[in-house]
PDB file of N, CA and C in Angstrom:
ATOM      1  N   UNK A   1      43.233  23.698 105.462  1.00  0.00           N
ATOM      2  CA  UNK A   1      44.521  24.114 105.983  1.00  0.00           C
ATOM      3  C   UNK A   1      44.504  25.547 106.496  1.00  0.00           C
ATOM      4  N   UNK A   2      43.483  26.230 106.252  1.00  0.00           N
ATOM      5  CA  UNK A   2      43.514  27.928 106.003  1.00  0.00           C
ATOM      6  C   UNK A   2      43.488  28.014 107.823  1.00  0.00           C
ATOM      7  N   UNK A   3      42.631  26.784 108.348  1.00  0.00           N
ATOM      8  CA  UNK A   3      42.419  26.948 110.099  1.00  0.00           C
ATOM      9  C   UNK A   3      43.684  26.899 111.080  1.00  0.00           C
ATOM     10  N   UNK A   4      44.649  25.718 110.102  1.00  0.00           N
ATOM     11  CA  UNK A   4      45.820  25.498 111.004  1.00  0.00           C
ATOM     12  C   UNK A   4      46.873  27.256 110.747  1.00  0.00           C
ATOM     13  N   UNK A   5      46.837  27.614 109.570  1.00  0.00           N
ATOM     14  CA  UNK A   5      47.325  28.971 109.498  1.00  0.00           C
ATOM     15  C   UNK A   5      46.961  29.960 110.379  1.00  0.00           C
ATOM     16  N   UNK A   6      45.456  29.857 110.616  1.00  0.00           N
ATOM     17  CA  UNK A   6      44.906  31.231 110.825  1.00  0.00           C
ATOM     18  C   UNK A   6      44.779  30.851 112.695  1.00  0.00           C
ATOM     19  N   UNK A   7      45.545  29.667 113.092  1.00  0.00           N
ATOM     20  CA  UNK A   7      45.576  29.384 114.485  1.00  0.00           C
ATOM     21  C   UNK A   7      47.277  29.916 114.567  1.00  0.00           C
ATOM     22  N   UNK A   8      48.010  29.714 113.653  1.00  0.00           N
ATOM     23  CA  UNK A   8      49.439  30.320 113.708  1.00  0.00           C
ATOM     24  C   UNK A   8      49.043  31.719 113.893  1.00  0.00           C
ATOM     25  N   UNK A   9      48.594  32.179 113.193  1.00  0.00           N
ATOM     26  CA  UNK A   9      48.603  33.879 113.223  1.00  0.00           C
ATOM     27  C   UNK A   9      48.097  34.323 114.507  1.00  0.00           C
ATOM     28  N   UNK A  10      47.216  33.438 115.272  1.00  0.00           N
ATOM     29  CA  UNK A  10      46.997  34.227 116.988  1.00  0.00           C
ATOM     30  C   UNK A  10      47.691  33.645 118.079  1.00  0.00           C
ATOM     31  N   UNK A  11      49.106  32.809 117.491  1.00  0.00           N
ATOM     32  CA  UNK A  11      49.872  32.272 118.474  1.00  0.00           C
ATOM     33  C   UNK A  11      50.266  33.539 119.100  1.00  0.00           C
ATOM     34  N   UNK A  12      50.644  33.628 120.438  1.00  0.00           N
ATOM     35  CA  UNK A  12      51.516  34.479 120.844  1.00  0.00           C
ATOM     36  C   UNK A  12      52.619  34.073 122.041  1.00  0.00           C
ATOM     37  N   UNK A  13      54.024  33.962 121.436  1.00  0.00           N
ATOM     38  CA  UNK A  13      54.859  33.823 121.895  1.00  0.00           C
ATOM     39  C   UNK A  13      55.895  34.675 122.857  1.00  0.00           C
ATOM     40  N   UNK A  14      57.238  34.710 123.987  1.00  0.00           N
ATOM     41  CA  UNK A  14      58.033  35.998 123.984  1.00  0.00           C
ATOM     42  C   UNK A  14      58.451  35.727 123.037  1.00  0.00           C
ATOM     43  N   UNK A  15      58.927  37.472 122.900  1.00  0.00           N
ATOM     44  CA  UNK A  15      59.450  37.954 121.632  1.00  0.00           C
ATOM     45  C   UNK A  15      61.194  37.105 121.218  1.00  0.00           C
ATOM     46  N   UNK A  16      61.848  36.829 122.560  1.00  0.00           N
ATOM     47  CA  UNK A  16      62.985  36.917 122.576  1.00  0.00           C
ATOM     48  C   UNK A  16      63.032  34.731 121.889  1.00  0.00           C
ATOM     49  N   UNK A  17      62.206  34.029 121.758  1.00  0.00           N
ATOM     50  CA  UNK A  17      62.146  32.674 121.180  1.00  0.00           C
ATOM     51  C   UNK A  17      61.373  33.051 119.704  1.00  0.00           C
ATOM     52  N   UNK A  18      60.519  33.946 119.469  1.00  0.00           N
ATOM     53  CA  UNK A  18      60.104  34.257 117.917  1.00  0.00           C
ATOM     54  C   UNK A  18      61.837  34.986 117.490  1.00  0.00           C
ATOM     55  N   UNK A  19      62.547  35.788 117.893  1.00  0.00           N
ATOM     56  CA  UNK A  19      63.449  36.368 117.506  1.00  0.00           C
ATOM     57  C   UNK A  19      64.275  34.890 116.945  1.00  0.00           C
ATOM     58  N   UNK A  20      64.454  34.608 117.512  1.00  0.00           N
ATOM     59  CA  UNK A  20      65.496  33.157 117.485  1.00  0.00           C
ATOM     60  C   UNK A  20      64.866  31.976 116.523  1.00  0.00           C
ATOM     61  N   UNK A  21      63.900  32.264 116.974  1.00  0.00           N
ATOM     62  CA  UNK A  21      63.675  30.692 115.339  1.00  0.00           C
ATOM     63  C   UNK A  21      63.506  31.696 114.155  1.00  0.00           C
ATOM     64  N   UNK A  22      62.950  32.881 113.945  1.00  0.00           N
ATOM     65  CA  UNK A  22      63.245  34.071 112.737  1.00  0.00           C
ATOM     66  C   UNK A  22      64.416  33.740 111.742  1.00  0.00           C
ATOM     67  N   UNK A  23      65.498  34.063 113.485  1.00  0.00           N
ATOM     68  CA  UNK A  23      67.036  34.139 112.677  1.00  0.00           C
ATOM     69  C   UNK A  23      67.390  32.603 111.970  1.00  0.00           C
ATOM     70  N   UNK A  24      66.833  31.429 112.860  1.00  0.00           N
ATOM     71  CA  UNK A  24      67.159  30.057 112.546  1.00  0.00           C
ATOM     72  C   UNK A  24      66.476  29.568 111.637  1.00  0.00           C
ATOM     73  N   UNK A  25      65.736  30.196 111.270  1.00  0.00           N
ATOM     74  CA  UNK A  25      65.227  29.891 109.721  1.00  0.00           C
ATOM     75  C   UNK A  25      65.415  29.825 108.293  1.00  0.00           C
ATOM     76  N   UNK A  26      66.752  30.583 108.326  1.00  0.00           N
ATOM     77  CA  UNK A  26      67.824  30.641 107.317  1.00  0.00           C
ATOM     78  C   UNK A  26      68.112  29.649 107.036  1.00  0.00           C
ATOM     79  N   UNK A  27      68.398  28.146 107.972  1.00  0.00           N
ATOM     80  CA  UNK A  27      68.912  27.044 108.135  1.00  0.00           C
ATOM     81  C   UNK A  27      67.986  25.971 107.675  1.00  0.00           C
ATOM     82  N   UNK A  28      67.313  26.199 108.130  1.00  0.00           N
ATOM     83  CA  UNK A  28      66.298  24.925 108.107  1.00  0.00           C
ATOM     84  C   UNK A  28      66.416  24.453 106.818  1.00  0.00           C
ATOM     85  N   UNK A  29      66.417  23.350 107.054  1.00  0.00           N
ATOM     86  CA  UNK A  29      66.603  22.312 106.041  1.00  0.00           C
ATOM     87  C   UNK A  29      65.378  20.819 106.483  1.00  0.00           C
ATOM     88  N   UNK A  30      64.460  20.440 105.683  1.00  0.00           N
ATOM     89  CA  UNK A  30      63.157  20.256 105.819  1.00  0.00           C
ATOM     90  C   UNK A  30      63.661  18.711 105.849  1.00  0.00           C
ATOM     91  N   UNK A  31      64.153  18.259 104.948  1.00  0.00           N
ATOM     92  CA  UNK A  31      64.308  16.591 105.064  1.00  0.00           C
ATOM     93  C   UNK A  31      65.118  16.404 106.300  1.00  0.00           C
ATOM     94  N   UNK A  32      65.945  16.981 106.845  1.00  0.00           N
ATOM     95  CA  UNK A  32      66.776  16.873 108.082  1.00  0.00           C
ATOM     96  C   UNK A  32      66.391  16.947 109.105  1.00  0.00           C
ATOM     97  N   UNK A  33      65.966  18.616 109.327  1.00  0.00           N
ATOM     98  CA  UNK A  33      65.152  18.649 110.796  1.00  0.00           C
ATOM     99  C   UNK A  33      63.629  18.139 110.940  1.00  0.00           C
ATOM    100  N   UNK A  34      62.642  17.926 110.288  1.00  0.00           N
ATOM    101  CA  UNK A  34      61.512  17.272 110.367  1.00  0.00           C
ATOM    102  C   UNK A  34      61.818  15.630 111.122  1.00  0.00           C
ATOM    103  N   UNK A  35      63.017  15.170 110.154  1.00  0.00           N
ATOM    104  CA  UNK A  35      63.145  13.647 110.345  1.00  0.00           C
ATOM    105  C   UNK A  35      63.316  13.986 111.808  1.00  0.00           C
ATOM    106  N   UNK A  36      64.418  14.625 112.447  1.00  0.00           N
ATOM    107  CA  UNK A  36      64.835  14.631 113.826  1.00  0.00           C
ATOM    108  C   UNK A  36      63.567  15.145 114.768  1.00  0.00           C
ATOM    109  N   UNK A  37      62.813  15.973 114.311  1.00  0.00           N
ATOM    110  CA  UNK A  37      61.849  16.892 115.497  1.00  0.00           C
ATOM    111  C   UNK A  37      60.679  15.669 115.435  1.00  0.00           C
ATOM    112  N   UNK A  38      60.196  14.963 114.180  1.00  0.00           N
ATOM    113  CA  UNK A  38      59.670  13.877 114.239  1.00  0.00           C
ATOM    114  C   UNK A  38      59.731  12.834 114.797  1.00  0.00           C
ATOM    115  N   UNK A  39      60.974  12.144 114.917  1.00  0.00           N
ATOM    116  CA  UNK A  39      61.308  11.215 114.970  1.00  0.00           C
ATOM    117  C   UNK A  39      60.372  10.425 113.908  1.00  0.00           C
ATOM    118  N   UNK A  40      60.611  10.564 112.606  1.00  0.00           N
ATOM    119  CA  UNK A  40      60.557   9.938 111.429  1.00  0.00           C
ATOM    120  C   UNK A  40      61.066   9.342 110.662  1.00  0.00           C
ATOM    121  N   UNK A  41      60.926   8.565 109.384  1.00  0.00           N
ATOM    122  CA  UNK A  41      61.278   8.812 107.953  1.00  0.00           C
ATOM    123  C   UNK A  41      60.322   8.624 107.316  1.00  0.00           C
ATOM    124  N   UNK A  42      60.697   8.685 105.644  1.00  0.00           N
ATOM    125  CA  UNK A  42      59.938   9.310 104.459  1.00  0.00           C
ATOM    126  C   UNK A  42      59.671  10.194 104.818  1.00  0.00           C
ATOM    127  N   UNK A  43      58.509  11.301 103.847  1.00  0.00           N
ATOM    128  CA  UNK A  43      58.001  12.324 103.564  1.00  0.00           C
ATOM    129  C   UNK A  43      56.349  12.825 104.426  1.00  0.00           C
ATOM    130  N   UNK A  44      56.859  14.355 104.773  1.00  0.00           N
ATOM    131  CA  UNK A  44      55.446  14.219 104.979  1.00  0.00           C
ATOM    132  C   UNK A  44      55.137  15.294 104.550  1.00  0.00           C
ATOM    133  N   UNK A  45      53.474  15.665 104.057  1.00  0.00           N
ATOM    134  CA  UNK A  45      52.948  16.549 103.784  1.00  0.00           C
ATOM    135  C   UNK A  45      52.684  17.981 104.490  1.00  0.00           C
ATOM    136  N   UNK A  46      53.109  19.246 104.108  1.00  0.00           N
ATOM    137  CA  UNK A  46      53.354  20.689 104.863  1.00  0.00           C
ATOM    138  C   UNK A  46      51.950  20.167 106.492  1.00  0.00           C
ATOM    139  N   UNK A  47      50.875  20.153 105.505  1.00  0.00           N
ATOM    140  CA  UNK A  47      49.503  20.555 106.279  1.00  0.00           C
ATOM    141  C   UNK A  47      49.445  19.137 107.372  1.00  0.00           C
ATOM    142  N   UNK A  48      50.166  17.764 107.473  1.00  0.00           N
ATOM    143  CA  UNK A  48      50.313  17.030 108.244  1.00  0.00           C
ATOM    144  C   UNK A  48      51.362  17.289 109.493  1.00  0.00           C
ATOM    145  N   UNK A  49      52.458  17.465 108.933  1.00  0.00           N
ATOM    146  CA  UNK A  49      53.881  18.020 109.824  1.00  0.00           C
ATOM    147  C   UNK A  49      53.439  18.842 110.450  1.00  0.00           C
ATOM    148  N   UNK A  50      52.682  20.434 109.896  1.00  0.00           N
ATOM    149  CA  UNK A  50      52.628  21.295 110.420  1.00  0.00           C
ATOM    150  C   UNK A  50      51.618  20.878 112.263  1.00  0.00           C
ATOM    151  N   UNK A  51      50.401  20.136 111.615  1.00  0.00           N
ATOM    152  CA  UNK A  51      49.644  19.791 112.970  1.00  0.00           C
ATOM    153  C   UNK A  51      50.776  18.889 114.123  1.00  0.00           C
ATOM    154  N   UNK A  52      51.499  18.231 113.884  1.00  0.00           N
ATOM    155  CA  UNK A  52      52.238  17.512 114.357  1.00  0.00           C
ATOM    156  C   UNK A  52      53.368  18.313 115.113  1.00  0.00           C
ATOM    157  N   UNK A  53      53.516  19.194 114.391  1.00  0.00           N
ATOM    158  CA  UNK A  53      54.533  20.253 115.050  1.00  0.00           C
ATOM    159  C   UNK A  53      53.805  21.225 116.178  1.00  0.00           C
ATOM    160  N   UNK A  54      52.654  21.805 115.851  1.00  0.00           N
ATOM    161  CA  UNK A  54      51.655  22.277 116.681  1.00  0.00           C
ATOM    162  C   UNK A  54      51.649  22.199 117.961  1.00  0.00           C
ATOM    163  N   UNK A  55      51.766  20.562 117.894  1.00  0.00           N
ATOM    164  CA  UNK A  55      51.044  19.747 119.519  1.00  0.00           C
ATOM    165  C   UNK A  55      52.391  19.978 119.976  1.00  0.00           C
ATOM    166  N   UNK A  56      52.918  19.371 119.328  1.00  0.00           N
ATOM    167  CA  UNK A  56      54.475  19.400 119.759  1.00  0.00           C
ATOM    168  C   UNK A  56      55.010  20.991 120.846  1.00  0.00           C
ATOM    169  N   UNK A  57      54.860  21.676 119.854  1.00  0.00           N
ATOM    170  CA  UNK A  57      55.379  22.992 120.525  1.00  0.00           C
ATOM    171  C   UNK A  57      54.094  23.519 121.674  1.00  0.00           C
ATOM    172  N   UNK A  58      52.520  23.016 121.530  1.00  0.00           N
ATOM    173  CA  UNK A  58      51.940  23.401 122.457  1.00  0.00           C
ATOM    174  C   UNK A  58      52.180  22.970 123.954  1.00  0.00           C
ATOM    175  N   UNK A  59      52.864  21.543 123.790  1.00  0.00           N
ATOM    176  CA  UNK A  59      53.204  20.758 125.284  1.00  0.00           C
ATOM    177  C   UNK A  59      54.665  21.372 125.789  1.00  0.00           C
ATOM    178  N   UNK A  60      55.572  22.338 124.830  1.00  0.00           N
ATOM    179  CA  UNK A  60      56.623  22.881 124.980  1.00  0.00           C
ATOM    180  C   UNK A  60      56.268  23.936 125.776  1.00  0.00           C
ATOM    181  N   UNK A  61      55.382  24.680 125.064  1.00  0.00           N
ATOM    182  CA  UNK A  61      54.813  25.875 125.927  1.00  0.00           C
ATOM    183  C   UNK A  61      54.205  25.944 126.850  1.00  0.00           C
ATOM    184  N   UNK A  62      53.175  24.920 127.095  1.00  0.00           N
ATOM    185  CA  UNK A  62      52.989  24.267 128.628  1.00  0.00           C
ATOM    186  C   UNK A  62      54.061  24.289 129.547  1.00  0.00           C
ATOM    187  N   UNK A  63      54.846  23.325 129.398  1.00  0.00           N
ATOM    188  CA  UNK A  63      56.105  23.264 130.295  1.00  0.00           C
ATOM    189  C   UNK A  63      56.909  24.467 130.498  1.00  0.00           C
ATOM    190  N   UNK A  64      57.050  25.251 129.334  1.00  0.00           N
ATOM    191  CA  UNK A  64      57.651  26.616 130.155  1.00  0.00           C
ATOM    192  C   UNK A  64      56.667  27.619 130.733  1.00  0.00           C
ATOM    193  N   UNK A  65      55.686  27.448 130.367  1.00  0.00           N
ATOM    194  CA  UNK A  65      54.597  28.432 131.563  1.00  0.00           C
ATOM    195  C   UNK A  65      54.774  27.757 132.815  1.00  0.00           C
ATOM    196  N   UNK A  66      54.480  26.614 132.551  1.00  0.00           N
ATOM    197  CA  UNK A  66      54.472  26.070 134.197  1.00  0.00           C
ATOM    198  C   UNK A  66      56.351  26.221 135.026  1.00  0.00           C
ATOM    199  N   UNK A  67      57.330  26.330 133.905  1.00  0.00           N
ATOM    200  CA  UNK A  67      58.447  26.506 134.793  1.00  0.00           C
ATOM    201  C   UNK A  67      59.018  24.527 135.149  1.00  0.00           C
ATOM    202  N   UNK A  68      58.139  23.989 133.866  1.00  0.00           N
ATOM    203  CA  UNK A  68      58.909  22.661 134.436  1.00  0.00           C
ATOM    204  C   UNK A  68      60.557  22.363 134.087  1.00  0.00           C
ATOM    205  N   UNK A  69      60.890  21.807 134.886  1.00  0.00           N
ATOM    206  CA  UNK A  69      62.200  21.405 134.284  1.00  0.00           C
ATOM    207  C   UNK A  69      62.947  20.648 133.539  1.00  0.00           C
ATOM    208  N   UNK A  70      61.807  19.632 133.053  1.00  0.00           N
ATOM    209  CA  UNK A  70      62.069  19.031 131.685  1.00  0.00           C
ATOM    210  C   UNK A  70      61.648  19.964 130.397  1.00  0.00           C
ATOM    211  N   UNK A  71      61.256  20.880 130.759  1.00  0.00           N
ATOM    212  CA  UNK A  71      61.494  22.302 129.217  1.00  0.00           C
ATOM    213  C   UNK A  71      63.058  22.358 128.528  1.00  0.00           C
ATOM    214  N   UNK A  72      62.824  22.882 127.729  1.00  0.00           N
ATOM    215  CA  UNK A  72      64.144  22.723 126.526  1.00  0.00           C
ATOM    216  C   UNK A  72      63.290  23.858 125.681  1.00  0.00           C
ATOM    217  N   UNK A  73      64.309  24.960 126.028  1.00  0.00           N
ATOM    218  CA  UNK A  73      64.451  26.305 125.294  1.00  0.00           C
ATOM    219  C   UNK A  73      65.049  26.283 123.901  1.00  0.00           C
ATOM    220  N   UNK A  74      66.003  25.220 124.026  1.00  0.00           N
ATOM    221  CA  UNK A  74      66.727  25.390 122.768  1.00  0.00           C
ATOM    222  C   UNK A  74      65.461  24.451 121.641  1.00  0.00           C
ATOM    223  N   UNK A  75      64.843  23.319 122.549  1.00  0.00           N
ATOM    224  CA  UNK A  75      63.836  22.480 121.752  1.00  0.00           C
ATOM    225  C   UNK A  75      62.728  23.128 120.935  1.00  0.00           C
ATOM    226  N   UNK A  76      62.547  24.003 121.780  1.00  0.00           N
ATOM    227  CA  UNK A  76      60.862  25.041 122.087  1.00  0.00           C
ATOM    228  C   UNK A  76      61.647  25.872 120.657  1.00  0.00           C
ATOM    229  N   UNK A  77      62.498  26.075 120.386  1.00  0.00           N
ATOM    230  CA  UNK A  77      63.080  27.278 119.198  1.00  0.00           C
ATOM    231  C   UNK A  77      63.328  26.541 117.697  1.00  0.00           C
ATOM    232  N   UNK A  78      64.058  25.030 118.093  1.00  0.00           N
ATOM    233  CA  UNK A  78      63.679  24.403 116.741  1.00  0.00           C
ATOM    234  C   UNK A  78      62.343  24.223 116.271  1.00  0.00           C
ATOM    235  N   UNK A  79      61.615  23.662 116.670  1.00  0.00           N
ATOM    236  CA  UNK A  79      60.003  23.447 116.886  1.00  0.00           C
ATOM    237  C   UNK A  79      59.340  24.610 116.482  1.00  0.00           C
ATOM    238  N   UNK A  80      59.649  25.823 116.857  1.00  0.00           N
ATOM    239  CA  UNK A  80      59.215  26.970 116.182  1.00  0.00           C
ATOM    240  C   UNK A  80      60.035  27.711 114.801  1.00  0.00           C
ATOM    241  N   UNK A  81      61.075  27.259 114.852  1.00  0.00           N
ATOM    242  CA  UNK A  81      61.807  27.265 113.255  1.00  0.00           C
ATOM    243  C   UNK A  81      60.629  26.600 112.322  1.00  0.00           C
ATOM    244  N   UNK A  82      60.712  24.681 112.834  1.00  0.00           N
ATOM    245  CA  UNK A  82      59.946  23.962 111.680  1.00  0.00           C
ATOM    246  C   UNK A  82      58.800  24.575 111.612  1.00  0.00           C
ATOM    247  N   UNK A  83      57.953  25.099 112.249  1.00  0.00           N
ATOM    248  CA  UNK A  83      56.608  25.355 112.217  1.00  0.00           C
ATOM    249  C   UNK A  83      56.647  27.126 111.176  1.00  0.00           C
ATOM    250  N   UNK A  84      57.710  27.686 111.273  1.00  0.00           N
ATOM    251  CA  UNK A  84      57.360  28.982 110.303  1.00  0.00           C
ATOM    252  C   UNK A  84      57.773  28.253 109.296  1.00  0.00           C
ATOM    253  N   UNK A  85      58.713  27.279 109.112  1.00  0.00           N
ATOM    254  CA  UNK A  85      59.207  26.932 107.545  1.00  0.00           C
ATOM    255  C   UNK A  85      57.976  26.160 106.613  1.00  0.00           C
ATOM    256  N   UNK A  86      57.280  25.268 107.878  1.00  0.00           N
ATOM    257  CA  UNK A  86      56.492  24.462 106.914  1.00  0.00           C
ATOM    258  C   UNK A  86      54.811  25.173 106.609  1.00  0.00           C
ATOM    259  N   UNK A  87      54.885  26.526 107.822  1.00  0.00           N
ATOM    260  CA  UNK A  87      53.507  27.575 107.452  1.00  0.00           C
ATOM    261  C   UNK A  87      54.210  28.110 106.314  1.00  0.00           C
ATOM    262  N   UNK A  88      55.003  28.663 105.695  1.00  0.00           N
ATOM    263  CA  UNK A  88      55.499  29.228 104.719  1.00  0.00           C
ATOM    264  C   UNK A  88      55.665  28.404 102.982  1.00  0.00           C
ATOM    265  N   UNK A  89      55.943  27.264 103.604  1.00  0.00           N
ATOM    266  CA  UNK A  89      55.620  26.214 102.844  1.00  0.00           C
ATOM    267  C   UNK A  89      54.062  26.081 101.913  1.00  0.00           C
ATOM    268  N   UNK A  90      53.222  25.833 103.353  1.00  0.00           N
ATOM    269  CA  UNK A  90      52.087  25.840 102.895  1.00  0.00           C
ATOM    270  C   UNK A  90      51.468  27.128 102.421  1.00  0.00           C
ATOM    271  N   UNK A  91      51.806  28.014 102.854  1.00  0.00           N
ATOM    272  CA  UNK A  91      51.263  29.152 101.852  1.00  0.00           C
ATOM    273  C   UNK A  91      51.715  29.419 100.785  1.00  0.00           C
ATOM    274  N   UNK A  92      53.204  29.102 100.695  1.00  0.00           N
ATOM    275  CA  UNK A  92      53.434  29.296  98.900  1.00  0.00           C
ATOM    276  C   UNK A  92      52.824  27.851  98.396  1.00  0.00           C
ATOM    277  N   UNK A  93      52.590  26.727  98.878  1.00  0.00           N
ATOM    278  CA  UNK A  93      51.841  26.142  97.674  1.00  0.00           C
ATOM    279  C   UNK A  93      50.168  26.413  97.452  1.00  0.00           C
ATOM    280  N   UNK A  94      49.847  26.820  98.737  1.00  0.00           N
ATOM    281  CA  UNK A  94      48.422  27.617  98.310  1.00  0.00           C
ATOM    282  C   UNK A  94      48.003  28.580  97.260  1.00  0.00           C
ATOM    283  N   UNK A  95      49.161  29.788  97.411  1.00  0.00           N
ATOM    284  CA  UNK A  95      48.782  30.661  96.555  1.00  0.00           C
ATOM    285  C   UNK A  95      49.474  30.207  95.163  1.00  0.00           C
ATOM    286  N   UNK A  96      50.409  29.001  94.991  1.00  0.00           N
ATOM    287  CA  UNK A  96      50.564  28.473  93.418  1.00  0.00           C
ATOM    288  C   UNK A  96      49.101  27.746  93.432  1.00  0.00           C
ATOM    289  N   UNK A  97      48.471  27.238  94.201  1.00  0.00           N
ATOM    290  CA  UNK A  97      46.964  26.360  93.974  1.00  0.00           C
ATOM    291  C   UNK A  97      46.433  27.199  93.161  1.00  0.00           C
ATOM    292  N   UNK A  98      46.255  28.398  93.973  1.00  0.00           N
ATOM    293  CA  UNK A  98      45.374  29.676  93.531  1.00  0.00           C
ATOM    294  C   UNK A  98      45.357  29.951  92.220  1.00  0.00           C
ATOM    295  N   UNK A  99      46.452  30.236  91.903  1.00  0.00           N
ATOM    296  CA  UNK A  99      47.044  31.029  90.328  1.00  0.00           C
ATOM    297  C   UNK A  99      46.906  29.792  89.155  1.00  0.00           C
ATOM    298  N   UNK A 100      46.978  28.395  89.656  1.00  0.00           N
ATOM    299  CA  UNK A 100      46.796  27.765  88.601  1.00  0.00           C
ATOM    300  C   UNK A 100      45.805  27.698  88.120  1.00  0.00           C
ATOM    301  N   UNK A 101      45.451  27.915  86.815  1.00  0.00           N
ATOM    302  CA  UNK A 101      44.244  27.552  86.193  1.00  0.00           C
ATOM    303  C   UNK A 101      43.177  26.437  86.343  1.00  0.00           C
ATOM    304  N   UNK A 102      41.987  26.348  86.314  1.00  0.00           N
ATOM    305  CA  UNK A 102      41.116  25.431  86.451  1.00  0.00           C
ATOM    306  C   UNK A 102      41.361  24.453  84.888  1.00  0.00           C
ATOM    307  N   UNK A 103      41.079  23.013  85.087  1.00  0.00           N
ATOM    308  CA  UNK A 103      41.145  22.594  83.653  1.00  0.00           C
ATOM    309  C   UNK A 103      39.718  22.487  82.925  1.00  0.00           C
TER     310      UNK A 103
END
């Protein structure tokens, strides 16, 4: 999982769509918006969603480099909400991995 993180950390986005899923992150609510940005149900695992969200927002960012007009700004900002909630996710259960004792 440490690769899909350490590919988040050299994303580079404008500032003014990182500003906005930041603030919209307060919100997020994981069983709700996953189901919808998915088009899912049941559960899925941080380190699965997260790749899934990935592609997702990489074909988003395609389309607004290129200036297409099926882009969705407001889409491109949820998509980057789920993706800090469920990297955040996965790092707090990493570093509880960490701290737990070996048996």
């Amino acid at each position: 999982m440490n690769d899909v993180l350490e590919h988040l950390d050299t994303l580079r986005r404008p500032r003014l769509l990182i500003r906005a899923a930041r603030i919209g992150l307060q919100e997020y609510r994981r069983d709700l918006h996953l189901r919808r940005l998915l088009s899912c149900s049941g559960t899925w695992r941080s380190g699965k969603a997260l790749h899934a969200l990935i592609e997702l927002e990489e074909t988003l960012n395609l389309q607004r480099r290129e200036g297409a007009a099926a882009y969705s700004a407001c889409r491109h900002v949820d998509i980057l909400i789920a993706m800090m909630a469920e990297a955040r996710l996965l790092r707090s259960t990493e570093v509880a991995d960490a701290a737990e004792p070996a048996p």
